[in-house]
PDB file of N, CA and C in Angstrom:
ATOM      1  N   UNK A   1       0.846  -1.159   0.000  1.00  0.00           N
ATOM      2  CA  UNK A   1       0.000   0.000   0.000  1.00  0.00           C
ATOM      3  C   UNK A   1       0.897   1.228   0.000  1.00  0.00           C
ATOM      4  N   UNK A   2       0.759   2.220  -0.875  1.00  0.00           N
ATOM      5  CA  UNK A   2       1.194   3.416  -1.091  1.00  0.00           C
ATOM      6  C   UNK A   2       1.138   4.333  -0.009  1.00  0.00           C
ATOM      7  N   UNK A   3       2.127   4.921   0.425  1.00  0.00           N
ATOM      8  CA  UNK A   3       2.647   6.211   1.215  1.00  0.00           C
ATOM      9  C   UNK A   3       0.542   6.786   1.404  1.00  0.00           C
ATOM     10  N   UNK A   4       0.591   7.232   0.427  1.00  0.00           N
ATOM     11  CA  UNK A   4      -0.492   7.931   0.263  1.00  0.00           C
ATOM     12  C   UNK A   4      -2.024   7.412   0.574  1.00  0.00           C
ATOM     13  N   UNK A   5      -2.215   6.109   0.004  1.00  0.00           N
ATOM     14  CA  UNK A   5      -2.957   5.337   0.600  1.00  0.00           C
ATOM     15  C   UNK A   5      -3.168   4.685   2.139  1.00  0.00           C
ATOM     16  N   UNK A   6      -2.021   4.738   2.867  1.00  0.00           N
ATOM     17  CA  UNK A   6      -2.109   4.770   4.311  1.00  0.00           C
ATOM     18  C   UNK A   6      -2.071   5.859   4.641  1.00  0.00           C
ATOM     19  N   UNK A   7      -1.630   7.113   4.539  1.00  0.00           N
ATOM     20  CA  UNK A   7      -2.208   7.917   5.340  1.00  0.00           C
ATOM     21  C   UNK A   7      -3.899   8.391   5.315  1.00  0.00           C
ATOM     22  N   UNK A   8      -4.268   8.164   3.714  1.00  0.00           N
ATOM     23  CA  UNK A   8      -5.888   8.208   3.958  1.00  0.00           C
ATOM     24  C   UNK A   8      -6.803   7.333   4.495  1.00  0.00           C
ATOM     25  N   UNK A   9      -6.274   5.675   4.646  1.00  0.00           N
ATOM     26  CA  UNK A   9      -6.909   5.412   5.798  1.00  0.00           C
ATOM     27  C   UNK A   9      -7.037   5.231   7.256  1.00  0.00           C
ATOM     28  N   UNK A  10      -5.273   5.924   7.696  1.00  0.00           N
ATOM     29  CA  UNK A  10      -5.032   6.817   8.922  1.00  0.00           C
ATOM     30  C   UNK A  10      -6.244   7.670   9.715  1.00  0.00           C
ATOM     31  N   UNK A  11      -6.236   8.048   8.701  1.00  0.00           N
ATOM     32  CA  UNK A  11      -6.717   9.637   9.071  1.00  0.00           C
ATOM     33  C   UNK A  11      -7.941   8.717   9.854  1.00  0.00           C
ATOM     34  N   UNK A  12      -8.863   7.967   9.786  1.00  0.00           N
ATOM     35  CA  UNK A  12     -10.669   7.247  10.545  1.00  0.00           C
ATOM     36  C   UNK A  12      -9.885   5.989  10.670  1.00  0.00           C
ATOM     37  N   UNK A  13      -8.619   5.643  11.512  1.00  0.00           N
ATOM     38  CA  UNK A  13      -7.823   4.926  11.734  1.00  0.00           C
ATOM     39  C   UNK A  13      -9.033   4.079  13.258  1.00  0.00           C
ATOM     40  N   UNK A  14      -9.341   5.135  13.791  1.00  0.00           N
ATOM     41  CA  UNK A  14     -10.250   4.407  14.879  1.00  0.00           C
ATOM     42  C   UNK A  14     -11.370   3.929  14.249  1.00  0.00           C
ATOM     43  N   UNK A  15     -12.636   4.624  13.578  1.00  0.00           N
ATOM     44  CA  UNK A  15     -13.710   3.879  13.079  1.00  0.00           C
ATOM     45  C   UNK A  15     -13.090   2.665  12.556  1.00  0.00           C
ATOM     46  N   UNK A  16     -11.741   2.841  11.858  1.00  0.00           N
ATOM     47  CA  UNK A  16     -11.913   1.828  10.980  1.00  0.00           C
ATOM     48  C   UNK A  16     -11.730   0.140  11.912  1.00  0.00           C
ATOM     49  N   UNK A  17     -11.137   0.667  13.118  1.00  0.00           N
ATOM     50  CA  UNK A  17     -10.888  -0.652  14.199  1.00  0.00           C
ATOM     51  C   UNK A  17     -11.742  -1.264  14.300  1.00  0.00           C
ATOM     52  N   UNK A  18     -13.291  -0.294  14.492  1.00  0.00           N
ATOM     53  CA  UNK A  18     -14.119  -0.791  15.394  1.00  0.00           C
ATOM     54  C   UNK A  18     -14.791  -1.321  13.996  1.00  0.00           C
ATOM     55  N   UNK A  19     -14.685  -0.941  13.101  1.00  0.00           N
ATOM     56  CA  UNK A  19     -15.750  -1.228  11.731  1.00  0.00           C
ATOM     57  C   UNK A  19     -15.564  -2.358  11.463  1.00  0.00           C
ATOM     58  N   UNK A  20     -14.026  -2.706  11.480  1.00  0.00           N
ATOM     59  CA  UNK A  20     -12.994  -4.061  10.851  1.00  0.00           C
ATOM     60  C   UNK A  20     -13.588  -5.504  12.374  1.00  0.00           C
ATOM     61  N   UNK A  21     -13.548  -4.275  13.918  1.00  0.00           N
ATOM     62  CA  UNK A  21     -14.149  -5.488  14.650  1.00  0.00           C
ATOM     63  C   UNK A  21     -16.014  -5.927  14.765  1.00  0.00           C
ATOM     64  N   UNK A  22     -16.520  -5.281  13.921  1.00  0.00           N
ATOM     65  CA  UNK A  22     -17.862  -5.736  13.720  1.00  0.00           C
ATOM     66  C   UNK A  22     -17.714  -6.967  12.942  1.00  0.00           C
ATOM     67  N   UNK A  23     -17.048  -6.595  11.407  1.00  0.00           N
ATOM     68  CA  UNK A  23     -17.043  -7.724  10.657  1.00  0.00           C
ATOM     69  C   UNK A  23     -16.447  -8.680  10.791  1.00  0.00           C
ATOM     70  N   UNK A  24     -15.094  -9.036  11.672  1.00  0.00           N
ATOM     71  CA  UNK A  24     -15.146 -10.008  12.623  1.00  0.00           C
ATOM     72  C   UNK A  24     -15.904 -10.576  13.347  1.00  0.00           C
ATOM     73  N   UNK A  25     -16.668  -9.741  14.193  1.00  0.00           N
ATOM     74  CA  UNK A  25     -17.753 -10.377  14.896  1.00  0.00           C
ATOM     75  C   UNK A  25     -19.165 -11.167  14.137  1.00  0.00           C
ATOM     76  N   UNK A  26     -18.972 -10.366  12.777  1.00  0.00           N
ATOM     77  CA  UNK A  26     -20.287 -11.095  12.112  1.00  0.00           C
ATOM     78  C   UNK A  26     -20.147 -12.329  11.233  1.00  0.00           C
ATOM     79  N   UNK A  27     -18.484 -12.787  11.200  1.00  0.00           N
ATOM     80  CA  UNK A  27     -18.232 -14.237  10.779  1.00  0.00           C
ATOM     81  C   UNK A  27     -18.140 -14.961  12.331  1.00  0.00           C
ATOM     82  N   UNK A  28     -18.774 -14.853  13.457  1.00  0.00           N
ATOM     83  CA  UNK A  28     -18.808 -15.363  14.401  1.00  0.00           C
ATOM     84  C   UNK A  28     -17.470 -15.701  14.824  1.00  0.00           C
ATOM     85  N   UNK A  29     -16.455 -14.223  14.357  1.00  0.00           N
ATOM     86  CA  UNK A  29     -15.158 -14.801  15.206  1.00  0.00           C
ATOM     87  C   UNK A  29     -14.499 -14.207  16.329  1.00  0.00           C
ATOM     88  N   UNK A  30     -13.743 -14.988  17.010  1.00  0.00           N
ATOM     89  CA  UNK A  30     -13.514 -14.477  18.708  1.00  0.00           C
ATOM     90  C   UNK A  30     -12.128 -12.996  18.173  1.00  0.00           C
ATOM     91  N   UNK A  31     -11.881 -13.174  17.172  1.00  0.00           N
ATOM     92  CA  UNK A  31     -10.545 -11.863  16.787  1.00  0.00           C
ATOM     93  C   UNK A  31     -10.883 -10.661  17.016  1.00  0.00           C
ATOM     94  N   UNK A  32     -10.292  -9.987  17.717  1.00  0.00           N
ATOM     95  CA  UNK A  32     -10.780  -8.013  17.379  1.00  0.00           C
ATOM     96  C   UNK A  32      -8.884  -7.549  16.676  1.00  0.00           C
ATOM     97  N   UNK A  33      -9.497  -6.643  16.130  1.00  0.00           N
ATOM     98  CA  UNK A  33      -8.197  -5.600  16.117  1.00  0.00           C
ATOM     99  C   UNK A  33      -7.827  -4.794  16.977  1.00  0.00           C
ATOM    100  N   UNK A  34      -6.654  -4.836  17.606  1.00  0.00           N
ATOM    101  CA  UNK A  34      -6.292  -3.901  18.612  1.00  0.00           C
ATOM    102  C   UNK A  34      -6.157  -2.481  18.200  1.00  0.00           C
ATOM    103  N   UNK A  35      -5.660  -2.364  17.486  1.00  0.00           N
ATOM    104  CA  UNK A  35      -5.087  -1.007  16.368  1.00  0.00           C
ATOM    105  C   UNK A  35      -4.011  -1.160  15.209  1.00  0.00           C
ATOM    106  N   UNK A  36      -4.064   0.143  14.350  1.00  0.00           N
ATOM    107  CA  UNK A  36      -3.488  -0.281  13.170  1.00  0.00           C
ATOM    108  C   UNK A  36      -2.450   1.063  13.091  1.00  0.00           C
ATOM    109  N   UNK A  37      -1.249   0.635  12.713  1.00  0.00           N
ATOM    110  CA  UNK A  37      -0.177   1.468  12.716  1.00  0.00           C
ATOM    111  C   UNK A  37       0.269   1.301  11.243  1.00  0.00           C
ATOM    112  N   UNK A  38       0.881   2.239  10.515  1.00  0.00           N
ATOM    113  CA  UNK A  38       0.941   2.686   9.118  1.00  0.00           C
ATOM    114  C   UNK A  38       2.913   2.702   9.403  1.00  0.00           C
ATOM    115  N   UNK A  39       2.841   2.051   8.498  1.00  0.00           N
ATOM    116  CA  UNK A  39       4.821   2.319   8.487  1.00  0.00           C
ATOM    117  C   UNK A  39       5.541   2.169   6.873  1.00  0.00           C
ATOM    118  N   UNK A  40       6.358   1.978   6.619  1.00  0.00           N
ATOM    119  CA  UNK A  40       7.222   2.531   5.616  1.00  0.00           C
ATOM    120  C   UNK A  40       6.906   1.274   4.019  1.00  0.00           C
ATOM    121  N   UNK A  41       5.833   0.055   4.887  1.00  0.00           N
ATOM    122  CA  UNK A  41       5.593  -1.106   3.631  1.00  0.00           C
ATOM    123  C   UNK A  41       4.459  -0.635   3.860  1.00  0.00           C
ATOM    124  N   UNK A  42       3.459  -0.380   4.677  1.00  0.00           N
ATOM    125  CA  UNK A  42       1.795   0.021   4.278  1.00  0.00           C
ATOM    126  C   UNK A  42       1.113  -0.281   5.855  1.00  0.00           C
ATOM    127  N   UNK A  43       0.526  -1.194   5.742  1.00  0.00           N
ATOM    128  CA  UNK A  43      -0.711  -0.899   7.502  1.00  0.00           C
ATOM    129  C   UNK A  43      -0.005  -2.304   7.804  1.00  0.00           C
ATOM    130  N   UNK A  44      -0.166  -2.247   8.999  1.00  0.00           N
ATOM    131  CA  UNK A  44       0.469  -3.271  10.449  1.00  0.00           C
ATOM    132  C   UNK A  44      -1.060  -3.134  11.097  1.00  0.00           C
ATOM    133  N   UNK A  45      -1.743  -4.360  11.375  1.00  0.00           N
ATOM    134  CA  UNK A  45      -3.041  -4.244  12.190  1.00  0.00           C
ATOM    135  C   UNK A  45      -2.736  -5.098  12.943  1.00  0.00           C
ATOM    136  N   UNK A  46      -2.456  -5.360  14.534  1.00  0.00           N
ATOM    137  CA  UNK A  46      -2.294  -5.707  15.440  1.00  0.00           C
ATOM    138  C   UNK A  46      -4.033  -6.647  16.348  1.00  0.00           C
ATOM    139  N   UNK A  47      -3.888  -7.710  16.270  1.00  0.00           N
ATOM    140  CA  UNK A  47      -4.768  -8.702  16.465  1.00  0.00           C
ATOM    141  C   UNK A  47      -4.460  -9.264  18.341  1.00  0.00           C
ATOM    142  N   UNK A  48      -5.682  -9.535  18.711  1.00  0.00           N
ATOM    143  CA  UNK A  48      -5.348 -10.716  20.190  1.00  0.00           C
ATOM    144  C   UNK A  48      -5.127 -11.573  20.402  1.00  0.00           C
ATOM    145  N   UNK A  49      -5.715 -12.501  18.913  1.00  0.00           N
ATOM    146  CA  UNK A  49      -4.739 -13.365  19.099  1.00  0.00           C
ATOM    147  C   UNK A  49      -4.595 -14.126  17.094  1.00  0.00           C
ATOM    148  N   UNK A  50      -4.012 -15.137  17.030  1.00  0.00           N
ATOM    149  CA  UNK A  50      -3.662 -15.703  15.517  1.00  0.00           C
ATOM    150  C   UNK A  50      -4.298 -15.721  14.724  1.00  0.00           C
ATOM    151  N   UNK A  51      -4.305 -15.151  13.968  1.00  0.00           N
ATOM    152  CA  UNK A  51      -5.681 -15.092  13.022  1.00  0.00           C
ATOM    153  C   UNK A  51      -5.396 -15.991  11.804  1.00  0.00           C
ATOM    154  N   UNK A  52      -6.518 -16.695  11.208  1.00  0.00           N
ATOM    155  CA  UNK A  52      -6.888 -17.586  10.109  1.00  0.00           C
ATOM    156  C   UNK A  52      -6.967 -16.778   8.785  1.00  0.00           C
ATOM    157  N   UNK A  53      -6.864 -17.829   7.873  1.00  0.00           N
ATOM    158  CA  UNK A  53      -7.167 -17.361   6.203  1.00  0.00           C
ATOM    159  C   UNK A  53      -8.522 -16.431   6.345  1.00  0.00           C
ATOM    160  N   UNK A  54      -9.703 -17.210   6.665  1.00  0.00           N
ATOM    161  CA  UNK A  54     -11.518 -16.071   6.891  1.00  0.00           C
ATOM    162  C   UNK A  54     -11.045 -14.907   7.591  1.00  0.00           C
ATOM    163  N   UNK A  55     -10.033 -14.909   8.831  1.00  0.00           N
ATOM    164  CA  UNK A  55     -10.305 -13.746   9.325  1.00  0.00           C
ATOM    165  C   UNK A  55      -9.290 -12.822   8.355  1.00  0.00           C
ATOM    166  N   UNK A  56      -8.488 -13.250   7.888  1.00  0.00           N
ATOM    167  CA  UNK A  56      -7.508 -12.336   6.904  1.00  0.00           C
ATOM    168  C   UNK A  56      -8.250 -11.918   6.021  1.00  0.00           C
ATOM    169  N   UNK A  57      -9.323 -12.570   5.243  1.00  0.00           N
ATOM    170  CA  UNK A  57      -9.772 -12.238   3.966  1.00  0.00           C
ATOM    171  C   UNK A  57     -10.931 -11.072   4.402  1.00  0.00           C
ATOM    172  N   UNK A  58     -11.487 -10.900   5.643  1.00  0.00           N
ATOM    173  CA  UNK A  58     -12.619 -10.315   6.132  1.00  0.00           C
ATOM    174  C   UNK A  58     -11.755  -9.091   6.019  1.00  0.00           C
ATOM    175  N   UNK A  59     -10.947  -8.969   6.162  1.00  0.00           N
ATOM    176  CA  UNK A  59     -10.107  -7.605   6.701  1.00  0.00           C
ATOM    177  C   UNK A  59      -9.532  -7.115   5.437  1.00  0.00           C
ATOM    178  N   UNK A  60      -8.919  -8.187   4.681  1.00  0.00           N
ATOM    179  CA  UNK A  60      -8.652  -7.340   2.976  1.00  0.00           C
ATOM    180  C   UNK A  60     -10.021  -6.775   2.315  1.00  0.00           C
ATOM    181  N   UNK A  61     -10.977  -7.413   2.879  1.00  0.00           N
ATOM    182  CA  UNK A  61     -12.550  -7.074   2.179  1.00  0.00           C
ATOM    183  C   UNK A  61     -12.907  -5.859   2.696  1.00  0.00           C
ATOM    184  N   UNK A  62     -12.588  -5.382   3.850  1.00  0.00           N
ATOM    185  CA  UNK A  62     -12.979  -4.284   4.591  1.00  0.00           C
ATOM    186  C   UNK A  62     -12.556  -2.869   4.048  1.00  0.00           C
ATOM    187  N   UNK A  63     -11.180  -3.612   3.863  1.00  0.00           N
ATOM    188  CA  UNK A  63     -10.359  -2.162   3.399  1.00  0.00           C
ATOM    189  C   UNK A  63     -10.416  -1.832   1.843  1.00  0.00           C
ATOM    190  N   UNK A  64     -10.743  -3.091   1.273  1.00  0.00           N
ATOM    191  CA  UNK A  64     -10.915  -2.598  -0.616  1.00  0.00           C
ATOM    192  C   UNK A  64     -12.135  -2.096  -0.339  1.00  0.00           C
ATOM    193  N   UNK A  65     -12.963  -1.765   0.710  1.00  0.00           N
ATOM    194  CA  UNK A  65     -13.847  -1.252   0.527  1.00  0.00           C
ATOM    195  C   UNK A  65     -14.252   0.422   0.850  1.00  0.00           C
ATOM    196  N   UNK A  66     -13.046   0.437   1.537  1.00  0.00           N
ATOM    197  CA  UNK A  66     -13.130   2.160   2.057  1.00  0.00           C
ATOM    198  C   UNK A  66     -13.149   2.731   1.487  1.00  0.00           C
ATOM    199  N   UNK A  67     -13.822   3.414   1.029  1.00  0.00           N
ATOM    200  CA  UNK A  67     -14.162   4.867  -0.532  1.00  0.00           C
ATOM    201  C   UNK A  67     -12.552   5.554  -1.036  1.00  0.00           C
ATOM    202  N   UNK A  68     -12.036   6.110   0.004  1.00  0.00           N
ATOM    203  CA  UNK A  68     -10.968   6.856   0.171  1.00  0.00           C
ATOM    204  C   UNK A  68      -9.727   5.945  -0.344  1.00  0.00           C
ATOM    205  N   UNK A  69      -9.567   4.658  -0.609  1.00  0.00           N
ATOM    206  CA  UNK A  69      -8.239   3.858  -1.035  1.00  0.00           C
ATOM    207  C   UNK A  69      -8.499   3.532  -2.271  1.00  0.00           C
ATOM    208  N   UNK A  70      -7.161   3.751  -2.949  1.00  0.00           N
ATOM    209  CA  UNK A  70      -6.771   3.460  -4.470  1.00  0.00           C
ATOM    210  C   UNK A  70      -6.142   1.912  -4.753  1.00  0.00           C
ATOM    211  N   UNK A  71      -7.485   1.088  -4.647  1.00  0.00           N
ATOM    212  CA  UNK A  71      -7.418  -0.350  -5.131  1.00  0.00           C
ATOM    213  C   UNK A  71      -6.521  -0.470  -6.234  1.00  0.00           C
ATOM    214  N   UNK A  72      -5.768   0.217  -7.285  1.00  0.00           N
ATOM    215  CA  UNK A  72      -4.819  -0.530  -8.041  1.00  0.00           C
ATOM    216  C   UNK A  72      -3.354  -0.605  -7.122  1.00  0.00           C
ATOM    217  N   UNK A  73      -3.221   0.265  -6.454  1.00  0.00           N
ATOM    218  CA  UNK A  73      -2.081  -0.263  -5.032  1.00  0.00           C
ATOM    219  C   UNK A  73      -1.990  -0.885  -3.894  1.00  0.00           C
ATOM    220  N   UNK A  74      -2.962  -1.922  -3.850  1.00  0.00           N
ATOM    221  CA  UNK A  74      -3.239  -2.679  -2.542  1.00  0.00           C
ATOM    222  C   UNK A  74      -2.546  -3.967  -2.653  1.00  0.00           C
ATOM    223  N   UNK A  75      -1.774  -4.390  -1.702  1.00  0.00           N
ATOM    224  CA  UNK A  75      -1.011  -5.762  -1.963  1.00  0.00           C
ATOM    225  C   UNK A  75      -1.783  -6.614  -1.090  1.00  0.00           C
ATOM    226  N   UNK A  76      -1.699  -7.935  -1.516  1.00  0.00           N
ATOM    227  CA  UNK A  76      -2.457  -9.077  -0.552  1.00  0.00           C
ATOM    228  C   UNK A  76      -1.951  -8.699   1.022  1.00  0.00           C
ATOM    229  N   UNK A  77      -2.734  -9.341   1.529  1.00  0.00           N
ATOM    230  CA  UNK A  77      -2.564  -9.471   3.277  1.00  0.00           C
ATOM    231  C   UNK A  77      -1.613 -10.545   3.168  1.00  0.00           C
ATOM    232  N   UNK A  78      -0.986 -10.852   4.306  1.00  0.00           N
ATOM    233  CA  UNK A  78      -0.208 -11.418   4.210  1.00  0.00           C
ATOM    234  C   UNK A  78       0.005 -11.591   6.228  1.00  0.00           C
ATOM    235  N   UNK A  79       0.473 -12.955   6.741  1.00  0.00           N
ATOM    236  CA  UNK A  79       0.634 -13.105   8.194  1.00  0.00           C
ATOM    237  C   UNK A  79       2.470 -12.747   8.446  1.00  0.00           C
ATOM    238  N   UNK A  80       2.558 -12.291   9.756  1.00  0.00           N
ATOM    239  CA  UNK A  80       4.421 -12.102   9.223  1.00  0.00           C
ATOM    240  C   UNK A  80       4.850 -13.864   9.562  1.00  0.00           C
TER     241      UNK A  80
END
């Protein structure tokens, strides 16, 4: 994700926690996001605990969806 593209979804960096932990909650899963920190490769979202392929894909779905991000620069999710 582009310089530019994380800082615009910085900016509703909190809605977007709580938005990202609804749709967790509505695949009936125990994961929340703690918070999401933006650094020099793109967003770092910090989880409670290990998260699965569903809960990864819920969260790439979330964010191709934010009005404000330029989907031809989004790289897969990825676990470190």
């Amino acid at each position: 994700m582009s310089l530019s593209n994380s800082t615009k979804f910085m900016v509703a960096s909190c809605k977007d926690v709580a938005n990202i932990n609804r749709a967790l909650k509505d695949i009936k899963s125990d994961i929340m996001a703690n918070f999401i920190q933006a650094n020099h490769l793109g967003l770092t979202i910090m989880t409670n605990k290990v998260i699965f392929s569903l809960n990864l894909s819920t969260i790439e779905k979330y964010i191709k969806n934010v009005d404000s991000i330029d989907l031809d620069d989004i790289m897969m999710s990825r676990l470190p």
